[in-house]
Every structure is written in C-alpha cells, then in structure tokens.
PDB file of N, CA and C in Angstrom:
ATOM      1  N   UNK A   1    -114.775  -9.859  81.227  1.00  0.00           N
ATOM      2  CA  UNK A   1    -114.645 -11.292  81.072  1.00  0.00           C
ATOM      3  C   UNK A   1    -114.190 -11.580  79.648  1.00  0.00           C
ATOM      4  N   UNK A   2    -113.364 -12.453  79.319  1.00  0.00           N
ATOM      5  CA  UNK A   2    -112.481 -12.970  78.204  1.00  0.00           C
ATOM      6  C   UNK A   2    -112.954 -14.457  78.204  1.00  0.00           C
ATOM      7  N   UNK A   3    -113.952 -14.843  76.800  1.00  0.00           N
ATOM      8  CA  UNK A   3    -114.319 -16.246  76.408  1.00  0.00           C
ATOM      9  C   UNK A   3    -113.525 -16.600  75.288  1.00  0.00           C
ATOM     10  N   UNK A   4    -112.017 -17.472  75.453  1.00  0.00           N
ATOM     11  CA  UNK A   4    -111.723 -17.624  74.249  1.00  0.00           C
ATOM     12  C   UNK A   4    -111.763 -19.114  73.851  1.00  0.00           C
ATOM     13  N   UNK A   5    -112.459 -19.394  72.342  1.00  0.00           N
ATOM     14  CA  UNK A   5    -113.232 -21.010  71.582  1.00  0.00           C
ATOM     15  C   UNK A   5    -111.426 -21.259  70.957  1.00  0.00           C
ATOM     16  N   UNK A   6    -111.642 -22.168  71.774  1.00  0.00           N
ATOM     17  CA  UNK A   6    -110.273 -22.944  70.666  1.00  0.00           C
ATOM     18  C   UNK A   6    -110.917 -23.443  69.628  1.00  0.00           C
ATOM     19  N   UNK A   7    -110.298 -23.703  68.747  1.00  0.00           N
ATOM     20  CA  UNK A   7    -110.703 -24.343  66.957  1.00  0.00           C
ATOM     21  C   UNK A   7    -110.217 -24.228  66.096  1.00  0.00           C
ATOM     22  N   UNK A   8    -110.314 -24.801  65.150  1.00  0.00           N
ATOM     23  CA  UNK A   8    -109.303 -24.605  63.728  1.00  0.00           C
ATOM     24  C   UNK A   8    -110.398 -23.959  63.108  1.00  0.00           C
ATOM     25  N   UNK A   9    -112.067 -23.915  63.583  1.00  0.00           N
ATOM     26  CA  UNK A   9    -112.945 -23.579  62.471  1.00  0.00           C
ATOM     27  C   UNK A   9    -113.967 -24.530  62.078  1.00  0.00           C
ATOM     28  N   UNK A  10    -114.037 -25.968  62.878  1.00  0.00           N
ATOM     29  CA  UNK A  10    -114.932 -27.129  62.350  1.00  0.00           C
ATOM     30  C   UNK A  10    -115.910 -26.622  62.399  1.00  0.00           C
ATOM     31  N   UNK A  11    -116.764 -27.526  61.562  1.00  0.00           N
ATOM     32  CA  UNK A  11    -118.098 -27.122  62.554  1.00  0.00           C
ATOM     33  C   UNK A  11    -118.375 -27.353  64.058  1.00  0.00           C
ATOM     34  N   UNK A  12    -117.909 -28.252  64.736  1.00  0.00           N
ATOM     35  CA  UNK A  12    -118.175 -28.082  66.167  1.00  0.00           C
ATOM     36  C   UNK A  12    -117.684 -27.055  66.934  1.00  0.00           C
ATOM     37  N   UNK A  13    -116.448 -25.992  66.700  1.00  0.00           N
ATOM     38  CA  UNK A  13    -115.747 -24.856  66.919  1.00  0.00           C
ATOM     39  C   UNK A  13    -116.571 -24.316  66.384  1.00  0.00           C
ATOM     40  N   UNK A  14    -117.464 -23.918  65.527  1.00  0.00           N
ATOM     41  CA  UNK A  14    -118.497 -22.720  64.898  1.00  0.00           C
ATOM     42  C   UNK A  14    -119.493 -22.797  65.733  1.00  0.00           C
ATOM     43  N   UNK A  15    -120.187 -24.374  66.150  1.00  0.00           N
ATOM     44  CA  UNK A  15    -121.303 -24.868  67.040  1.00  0.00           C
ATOM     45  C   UNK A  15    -120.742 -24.369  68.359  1.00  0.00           C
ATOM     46  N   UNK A  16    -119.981 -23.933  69.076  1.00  0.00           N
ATOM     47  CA  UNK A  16    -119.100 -23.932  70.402  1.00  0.00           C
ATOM     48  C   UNK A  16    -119.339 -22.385  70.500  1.00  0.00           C
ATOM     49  N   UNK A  17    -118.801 -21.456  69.847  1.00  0.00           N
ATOM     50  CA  UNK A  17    -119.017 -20.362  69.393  1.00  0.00           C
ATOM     51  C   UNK A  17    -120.436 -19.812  69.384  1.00  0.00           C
ATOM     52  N   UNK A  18    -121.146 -20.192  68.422  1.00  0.00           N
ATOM     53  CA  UNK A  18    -122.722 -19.956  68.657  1.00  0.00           C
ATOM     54  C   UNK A  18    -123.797 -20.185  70.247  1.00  0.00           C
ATOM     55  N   UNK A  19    -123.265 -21.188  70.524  1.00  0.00           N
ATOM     56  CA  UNK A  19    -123.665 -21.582  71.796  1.00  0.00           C
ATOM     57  C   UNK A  19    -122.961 -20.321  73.061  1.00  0.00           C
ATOM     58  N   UNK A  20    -122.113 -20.344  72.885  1.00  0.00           N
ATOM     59  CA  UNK A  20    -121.496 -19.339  73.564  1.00  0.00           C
ATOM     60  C   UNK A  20    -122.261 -17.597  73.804  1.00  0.00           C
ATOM     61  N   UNK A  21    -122.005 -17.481  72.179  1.00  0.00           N
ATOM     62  CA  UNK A  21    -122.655 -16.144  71.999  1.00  0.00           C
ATOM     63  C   UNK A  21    -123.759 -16.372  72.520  1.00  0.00           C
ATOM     64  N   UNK A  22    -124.757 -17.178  72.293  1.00  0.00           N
ATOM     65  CA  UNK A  22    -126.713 -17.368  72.933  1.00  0.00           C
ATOM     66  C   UNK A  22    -126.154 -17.399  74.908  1.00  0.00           C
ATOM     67  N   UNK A  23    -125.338 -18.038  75.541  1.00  0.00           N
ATOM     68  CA  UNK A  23    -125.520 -18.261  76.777  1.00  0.00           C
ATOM     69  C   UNK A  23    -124.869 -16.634  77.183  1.00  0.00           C
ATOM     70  N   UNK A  24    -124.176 -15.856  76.533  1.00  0.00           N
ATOM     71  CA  UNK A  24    -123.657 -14.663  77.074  1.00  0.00           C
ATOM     72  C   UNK A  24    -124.864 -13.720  76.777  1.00  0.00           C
ATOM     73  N   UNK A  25    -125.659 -13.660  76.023  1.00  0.00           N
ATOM     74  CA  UNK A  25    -126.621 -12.975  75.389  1.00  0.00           C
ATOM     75  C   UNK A  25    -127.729 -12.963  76.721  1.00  0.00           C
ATOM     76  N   UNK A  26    -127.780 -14.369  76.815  1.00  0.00           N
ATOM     77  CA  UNK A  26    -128.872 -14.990  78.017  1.00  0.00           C
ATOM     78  C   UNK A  26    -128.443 -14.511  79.234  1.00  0.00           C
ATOM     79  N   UNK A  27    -127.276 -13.825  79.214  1.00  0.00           N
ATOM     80  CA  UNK A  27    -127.200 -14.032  80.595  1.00  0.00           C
ATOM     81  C   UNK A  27    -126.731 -12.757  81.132  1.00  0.00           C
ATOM     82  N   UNK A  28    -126.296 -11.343  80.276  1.00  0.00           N
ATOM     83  CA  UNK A  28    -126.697 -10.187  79.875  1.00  0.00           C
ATOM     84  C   UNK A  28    -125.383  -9.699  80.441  1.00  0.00           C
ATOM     85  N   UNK A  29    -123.869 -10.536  80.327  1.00  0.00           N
ATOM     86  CA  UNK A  29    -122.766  -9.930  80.713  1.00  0.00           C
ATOM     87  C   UNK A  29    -122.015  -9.510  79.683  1.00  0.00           C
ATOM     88  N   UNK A  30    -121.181  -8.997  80.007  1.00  0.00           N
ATOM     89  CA  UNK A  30    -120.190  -8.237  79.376  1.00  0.00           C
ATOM     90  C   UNK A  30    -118.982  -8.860  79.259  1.00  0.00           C
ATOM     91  N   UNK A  31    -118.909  -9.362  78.037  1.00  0.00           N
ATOM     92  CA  UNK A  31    -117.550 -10.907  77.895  1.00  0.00           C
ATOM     93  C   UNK A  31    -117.426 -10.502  76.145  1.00  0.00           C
ATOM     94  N   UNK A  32    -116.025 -10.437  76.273  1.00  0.00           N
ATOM     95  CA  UNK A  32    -115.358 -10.694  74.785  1.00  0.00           C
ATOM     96  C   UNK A  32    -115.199 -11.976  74.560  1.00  0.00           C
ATOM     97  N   UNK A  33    -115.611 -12.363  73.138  1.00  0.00           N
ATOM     98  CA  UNK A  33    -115.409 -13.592  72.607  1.00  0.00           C
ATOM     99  C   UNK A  33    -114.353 -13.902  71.747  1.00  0.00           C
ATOM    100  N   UNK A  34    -113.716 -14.716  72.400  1.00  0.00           N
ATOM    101  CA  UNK A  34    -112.097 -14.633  70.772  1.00  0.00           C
ATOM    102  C   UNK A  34    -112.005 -15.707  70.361  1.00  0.00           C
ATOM    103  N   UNK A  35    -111.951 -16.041  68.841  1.00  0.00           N
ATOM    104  CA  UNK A  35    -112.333 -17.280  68.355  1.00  0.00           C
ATOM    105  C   UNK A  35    -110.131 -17.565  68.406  1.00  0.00           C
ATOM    106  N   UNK A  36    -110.036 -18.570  68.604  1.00  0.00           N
ATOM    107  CA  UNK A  36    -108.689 -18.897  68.971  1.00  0.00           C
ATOM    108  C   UNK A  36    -108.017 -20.104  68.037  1.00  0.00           C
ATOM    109  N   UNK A  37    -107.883 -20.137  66.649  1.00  0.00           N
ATOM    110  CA  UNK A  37    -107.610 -20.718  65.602  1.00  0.00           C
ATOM    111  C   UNK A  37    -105.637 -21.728  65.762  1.00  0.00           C
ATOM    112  N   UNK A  38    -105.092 -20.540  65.892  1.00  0.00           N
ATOM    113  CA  UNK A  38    -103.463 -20.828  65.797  1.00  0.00           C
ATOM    114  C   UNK A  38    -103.129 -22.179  66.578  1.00  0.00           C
ATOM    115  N   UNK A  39    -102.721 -23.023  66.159  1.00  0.00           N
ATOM    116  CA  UNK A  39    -102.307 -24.212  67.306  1.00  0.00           C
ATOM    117  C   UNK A  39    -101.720 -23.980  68.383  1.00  0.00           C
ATOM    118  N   UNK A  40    -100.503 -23.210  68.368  1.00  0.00           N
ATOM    119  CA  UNK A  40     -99.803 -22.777  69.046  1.00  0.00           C
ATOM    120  C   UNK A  40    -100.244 -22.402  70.520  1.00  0.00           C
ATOM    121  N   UNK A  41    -101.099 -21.536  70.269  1.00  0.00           N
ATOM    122  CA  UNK A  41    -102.145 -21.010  71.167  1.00  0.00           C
ATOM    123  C   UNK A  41    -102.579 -22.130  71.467  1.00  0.00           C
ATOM    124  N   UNK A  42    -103.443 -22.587  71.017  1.00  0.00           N
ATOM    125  CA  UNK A  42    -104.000 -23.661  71.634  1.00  0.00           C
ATOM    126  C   UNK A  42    -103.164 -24.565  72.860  1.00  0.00           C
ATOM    127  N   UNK A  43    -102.048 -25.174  72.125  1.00  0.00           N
ATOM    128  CA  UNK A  43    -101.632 -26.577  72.637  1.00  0.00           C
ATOM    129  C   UNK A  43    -100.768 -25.422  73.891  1.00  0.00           C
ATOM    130  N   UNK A  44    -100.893 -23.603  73.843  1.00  0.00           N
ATOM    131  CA  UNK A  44     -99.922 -23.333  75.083  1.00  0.00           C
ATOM    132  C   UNK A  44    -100.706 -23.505  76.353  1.00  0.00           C
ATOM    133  N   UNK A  45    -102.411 -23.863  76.138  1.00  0.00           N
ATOM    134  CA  UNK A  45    -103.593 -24.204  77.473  1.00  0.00           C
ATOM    135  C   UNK A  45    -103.398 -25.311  77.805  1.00  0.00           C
ATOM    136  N   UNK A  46    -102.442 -26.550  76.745  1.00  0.00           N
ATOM    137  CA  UNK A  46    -102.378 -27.801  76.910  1.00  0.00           C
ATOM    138  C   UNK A  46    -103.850 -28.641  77.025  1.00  0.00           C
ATOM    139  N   UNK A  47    -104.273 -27.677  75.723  1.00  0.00           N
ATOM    140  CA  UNK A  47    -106.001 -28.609  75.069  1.00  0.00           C
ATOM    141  C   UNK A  47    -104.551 -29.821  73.873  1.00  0.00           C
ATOM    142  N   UNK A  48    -105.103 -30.837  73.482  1.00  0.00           N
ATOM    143  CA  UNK A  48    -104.727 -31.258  72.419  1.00  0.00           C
ATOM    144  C   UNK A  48    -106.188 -31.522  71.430  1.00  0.00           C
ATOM    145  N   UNK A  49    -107.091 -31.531  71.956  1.00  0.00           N
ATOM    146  CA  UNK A  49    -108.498 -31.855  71.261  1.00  0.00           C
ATOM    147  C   UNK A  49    -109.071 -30.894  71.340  1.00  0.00           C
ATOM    148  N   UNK A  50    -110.134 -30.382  70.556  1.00  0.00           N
ATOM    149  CA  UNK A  50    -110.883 -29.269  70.149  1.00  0.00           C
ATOM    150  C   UNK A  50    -112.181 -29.947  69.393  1.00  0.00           C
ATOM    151  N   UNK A  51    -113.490 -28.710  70.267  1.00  0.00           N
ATOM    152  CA  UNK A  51    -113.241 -27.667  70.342  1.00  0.00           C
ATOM    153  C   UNK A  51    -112.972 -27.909  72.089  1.00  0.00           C
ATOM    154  N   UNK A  52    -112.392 -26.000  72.842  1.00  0.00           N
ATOM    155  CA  UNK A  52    -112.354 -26.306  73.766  1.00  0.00           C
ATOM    156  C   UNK A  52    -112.686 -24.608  73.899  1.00  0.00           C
ATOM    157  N   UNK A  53    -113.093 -24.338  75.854  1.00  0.00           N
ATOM    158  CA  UNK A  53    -113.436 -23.195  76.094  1.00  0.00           C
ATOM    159  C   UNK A  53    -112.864 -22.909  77.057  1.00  0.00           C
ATOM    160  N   UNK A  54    -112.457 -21.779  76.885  1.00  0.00           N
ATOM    161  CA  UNK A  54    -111.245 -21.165  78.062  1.00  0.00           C
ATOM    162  C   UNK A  54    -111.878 -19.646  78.513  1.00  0.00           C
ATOM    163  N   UNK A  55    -112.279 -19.521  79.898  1.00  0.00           N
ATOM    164  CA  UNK A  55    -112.817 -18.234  80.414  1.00  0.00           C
ATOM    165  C   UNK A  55    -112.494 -17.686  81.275  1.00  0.00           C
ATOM    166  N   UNK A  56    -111.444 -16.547  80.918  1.00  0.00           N
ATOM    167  CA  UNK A  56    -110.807 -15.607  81.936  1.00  0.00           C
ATOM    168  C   UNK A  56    -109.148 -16.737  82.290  1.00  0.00           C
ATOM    169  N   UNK A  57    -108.652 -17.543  81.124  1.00  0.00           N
ATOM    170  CA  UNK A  57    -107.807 -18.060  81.517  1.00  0.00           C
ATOM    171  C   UNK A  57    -108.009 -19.394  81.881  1.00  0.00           C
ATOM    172  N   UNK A  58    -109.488 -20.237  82.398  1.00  0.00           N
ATOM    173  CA  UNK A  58    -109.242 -21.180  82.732  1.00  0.00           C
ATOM    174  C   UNK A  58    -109.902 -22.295  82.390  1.00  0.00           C
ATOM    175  N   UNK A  59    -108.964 -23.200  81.688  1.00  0.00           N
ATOM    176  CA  UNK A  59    -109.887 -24.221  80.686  1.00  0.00           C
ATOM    177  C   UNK A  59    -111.062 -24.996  81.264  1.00  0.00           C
ATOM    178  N   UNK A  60    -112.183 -24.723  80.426  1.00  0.00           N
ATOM    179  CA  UNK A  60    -113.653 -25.248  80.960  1.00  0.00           C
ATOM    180  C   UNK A  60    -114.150 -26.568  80.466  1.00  0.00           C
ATOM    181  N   UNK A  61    -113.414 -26.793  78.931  1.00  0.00           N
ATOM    182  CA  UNK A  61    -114.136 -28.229  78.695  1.00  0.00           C
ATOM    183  C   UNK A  61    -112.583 -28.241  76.882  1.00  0.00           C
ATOM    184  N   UNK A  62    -112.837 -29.589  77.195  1.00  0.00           N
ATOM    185  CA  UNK A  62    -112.285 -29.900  75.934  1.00  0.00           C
ATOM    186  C   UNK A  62    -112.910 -31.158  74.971  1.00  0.00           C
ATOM    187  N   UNK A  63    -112.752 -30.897  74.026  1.00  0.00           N
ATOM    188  CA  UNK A  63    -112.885 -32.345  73.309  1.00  0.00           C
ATOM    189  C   UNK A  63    -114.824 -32.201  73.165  1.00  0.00           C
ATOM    190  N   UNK A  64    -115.650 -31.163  73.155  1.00  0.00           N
ATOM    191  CA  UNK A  64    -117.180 -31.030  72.486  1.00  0.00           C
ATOM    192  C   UNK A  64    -117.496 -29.884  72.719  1.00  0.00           C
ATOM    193  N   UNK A  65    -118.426 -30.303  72.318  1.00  0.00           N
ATOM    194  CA  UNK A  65    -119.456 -28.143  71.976  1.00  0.00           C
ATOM    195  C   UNK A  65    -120.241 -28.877  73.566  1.00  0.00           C
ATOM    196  N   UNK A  66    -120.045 -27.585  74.034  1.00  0.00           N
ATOM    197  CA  UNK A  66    -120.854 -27.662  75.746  1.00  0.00           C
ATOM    198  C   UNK A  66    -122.210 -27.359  75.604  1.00  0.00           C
ATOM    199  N   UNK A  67    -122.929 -27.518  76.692  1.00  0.00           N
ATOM    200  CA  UNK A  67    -124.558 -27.081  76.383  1.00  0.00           C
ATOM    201  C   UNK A  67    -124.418 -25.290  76.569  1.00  0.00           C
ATOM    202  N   UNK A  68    -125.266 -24.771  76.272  1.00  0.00           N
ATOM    203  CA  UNK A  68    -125.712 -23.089  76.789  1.00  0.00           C
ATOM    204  C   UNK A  68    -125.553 -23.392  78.147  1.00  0.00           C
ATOM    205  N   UNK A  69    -126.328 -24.325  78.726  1.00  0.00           N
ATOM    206  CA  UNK A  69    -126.881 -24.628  80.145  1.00  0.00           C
ATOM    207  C   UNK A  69    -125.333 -24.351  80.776  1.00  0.00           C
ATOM    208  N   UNK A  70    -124.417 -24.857  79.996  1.00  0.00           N
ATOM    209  CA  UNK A  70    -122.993 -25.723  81.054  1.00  0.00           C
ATOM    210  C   UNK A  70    -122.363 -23.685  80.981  1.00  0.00           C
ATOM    211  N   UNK A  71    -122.572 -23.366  79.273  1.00  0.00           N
ATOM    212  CA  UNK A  71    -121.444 -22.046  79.903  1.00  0.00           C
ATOM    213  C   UNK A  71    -122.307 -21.211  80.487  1.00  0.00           C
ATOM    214  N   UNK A  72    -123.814 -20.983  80.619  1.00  0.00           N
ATOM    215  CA  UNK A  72    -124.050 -20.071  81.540  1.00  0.00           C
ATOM    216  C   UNK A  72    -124.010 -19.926  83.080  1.00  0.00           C
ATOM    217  N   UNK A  73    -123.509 -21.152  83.503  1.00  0.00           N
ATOM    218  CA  UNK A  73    -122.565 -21.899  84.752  1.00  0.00           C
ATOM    219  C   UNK A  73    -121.193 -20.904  84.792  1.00  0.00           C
ATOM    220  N   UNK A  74    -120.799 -21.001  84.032  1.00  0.00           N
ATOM    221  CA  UNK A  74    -119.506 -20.647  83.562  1.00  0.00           C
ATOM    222  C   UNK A  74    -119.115 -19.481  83.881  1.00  0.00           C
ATOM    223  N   UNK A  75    -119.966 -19.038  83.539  1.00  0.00           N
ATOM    224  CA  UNK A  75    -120.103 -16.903  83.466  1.00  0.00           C
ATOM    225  C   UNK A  75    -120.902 -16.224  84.593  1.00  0.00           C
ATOM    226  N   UNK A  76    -121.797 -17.241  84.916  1.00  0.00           N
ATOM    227  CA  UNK A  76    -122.501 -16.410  86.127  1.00  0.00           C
ATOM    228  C   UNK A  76    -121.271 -16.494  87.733  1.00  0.00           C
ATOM    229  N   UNK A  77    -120.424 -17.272  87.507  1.00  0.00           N
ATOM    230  CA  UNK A  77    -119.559 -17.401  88.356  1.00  0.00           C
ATOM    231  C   UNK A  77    -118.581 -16.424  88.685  1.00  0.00           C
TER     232      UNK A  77
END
C-alpha cells in the first residue's frame, strides 16, 4: 500500500502526516508513506487545496488533516 500527503510542509501537511503514521501504526499494515511536496505532483491528482491524501492512487480527502478514525477506514479497505 502507497499513502502519499500532499503539502508544501504546513503545519496541517505535518498534522496529516502524523495522523497518518498513528492510524497505519494502529492498524498494523504495511503502507509506504510519501510526503508529496512538488506542485506539480500535486495539481497532476487535480487537488488544488492542501493538505490532501491519496492511497494507492486514489484521492481520499482534500482541503484538512482527516481524523485517524477517517484513514483507518481508508486502509483497512
């Protein structure tokens, strides 16, 4: 599994990230995390707002830091 945090780095992209790492931790899978900075990248998911979370390819939320609750939804899927 591939979790990649869109962000330039805010703090809510650092908060997005952390949350992430705790719900993959919690939930005892095996997922790379790629922090995803470059715009380019970004705007090629067609996020324009950040932060946003993209897993295995498919955009999960844009525009806030999600709960643990929402990505361990995410991953157990």
């Amino acid at each position: 599994m591939k979790i990649e945090i869109l962000g330039s780095g805010c703090a809510k992209c650092n908060k997005t990230k952390k949350f992430v790492e705790e719900a993959v931790a919690q939930a005892g899978v095996d997922a790379e995390i790629v922090k995803v900075e470059n715009m380019d990248d970004i705007i090629a998911y067609g996020v324009l707002i950040t932060p946003a979370v993209v897993v295995d390819g498919e955009v999960k939320i844009v525009g806030r830091v999600p709960k643990v609750d929402e990505v361990l939804e995410w991953i157990k899927n």
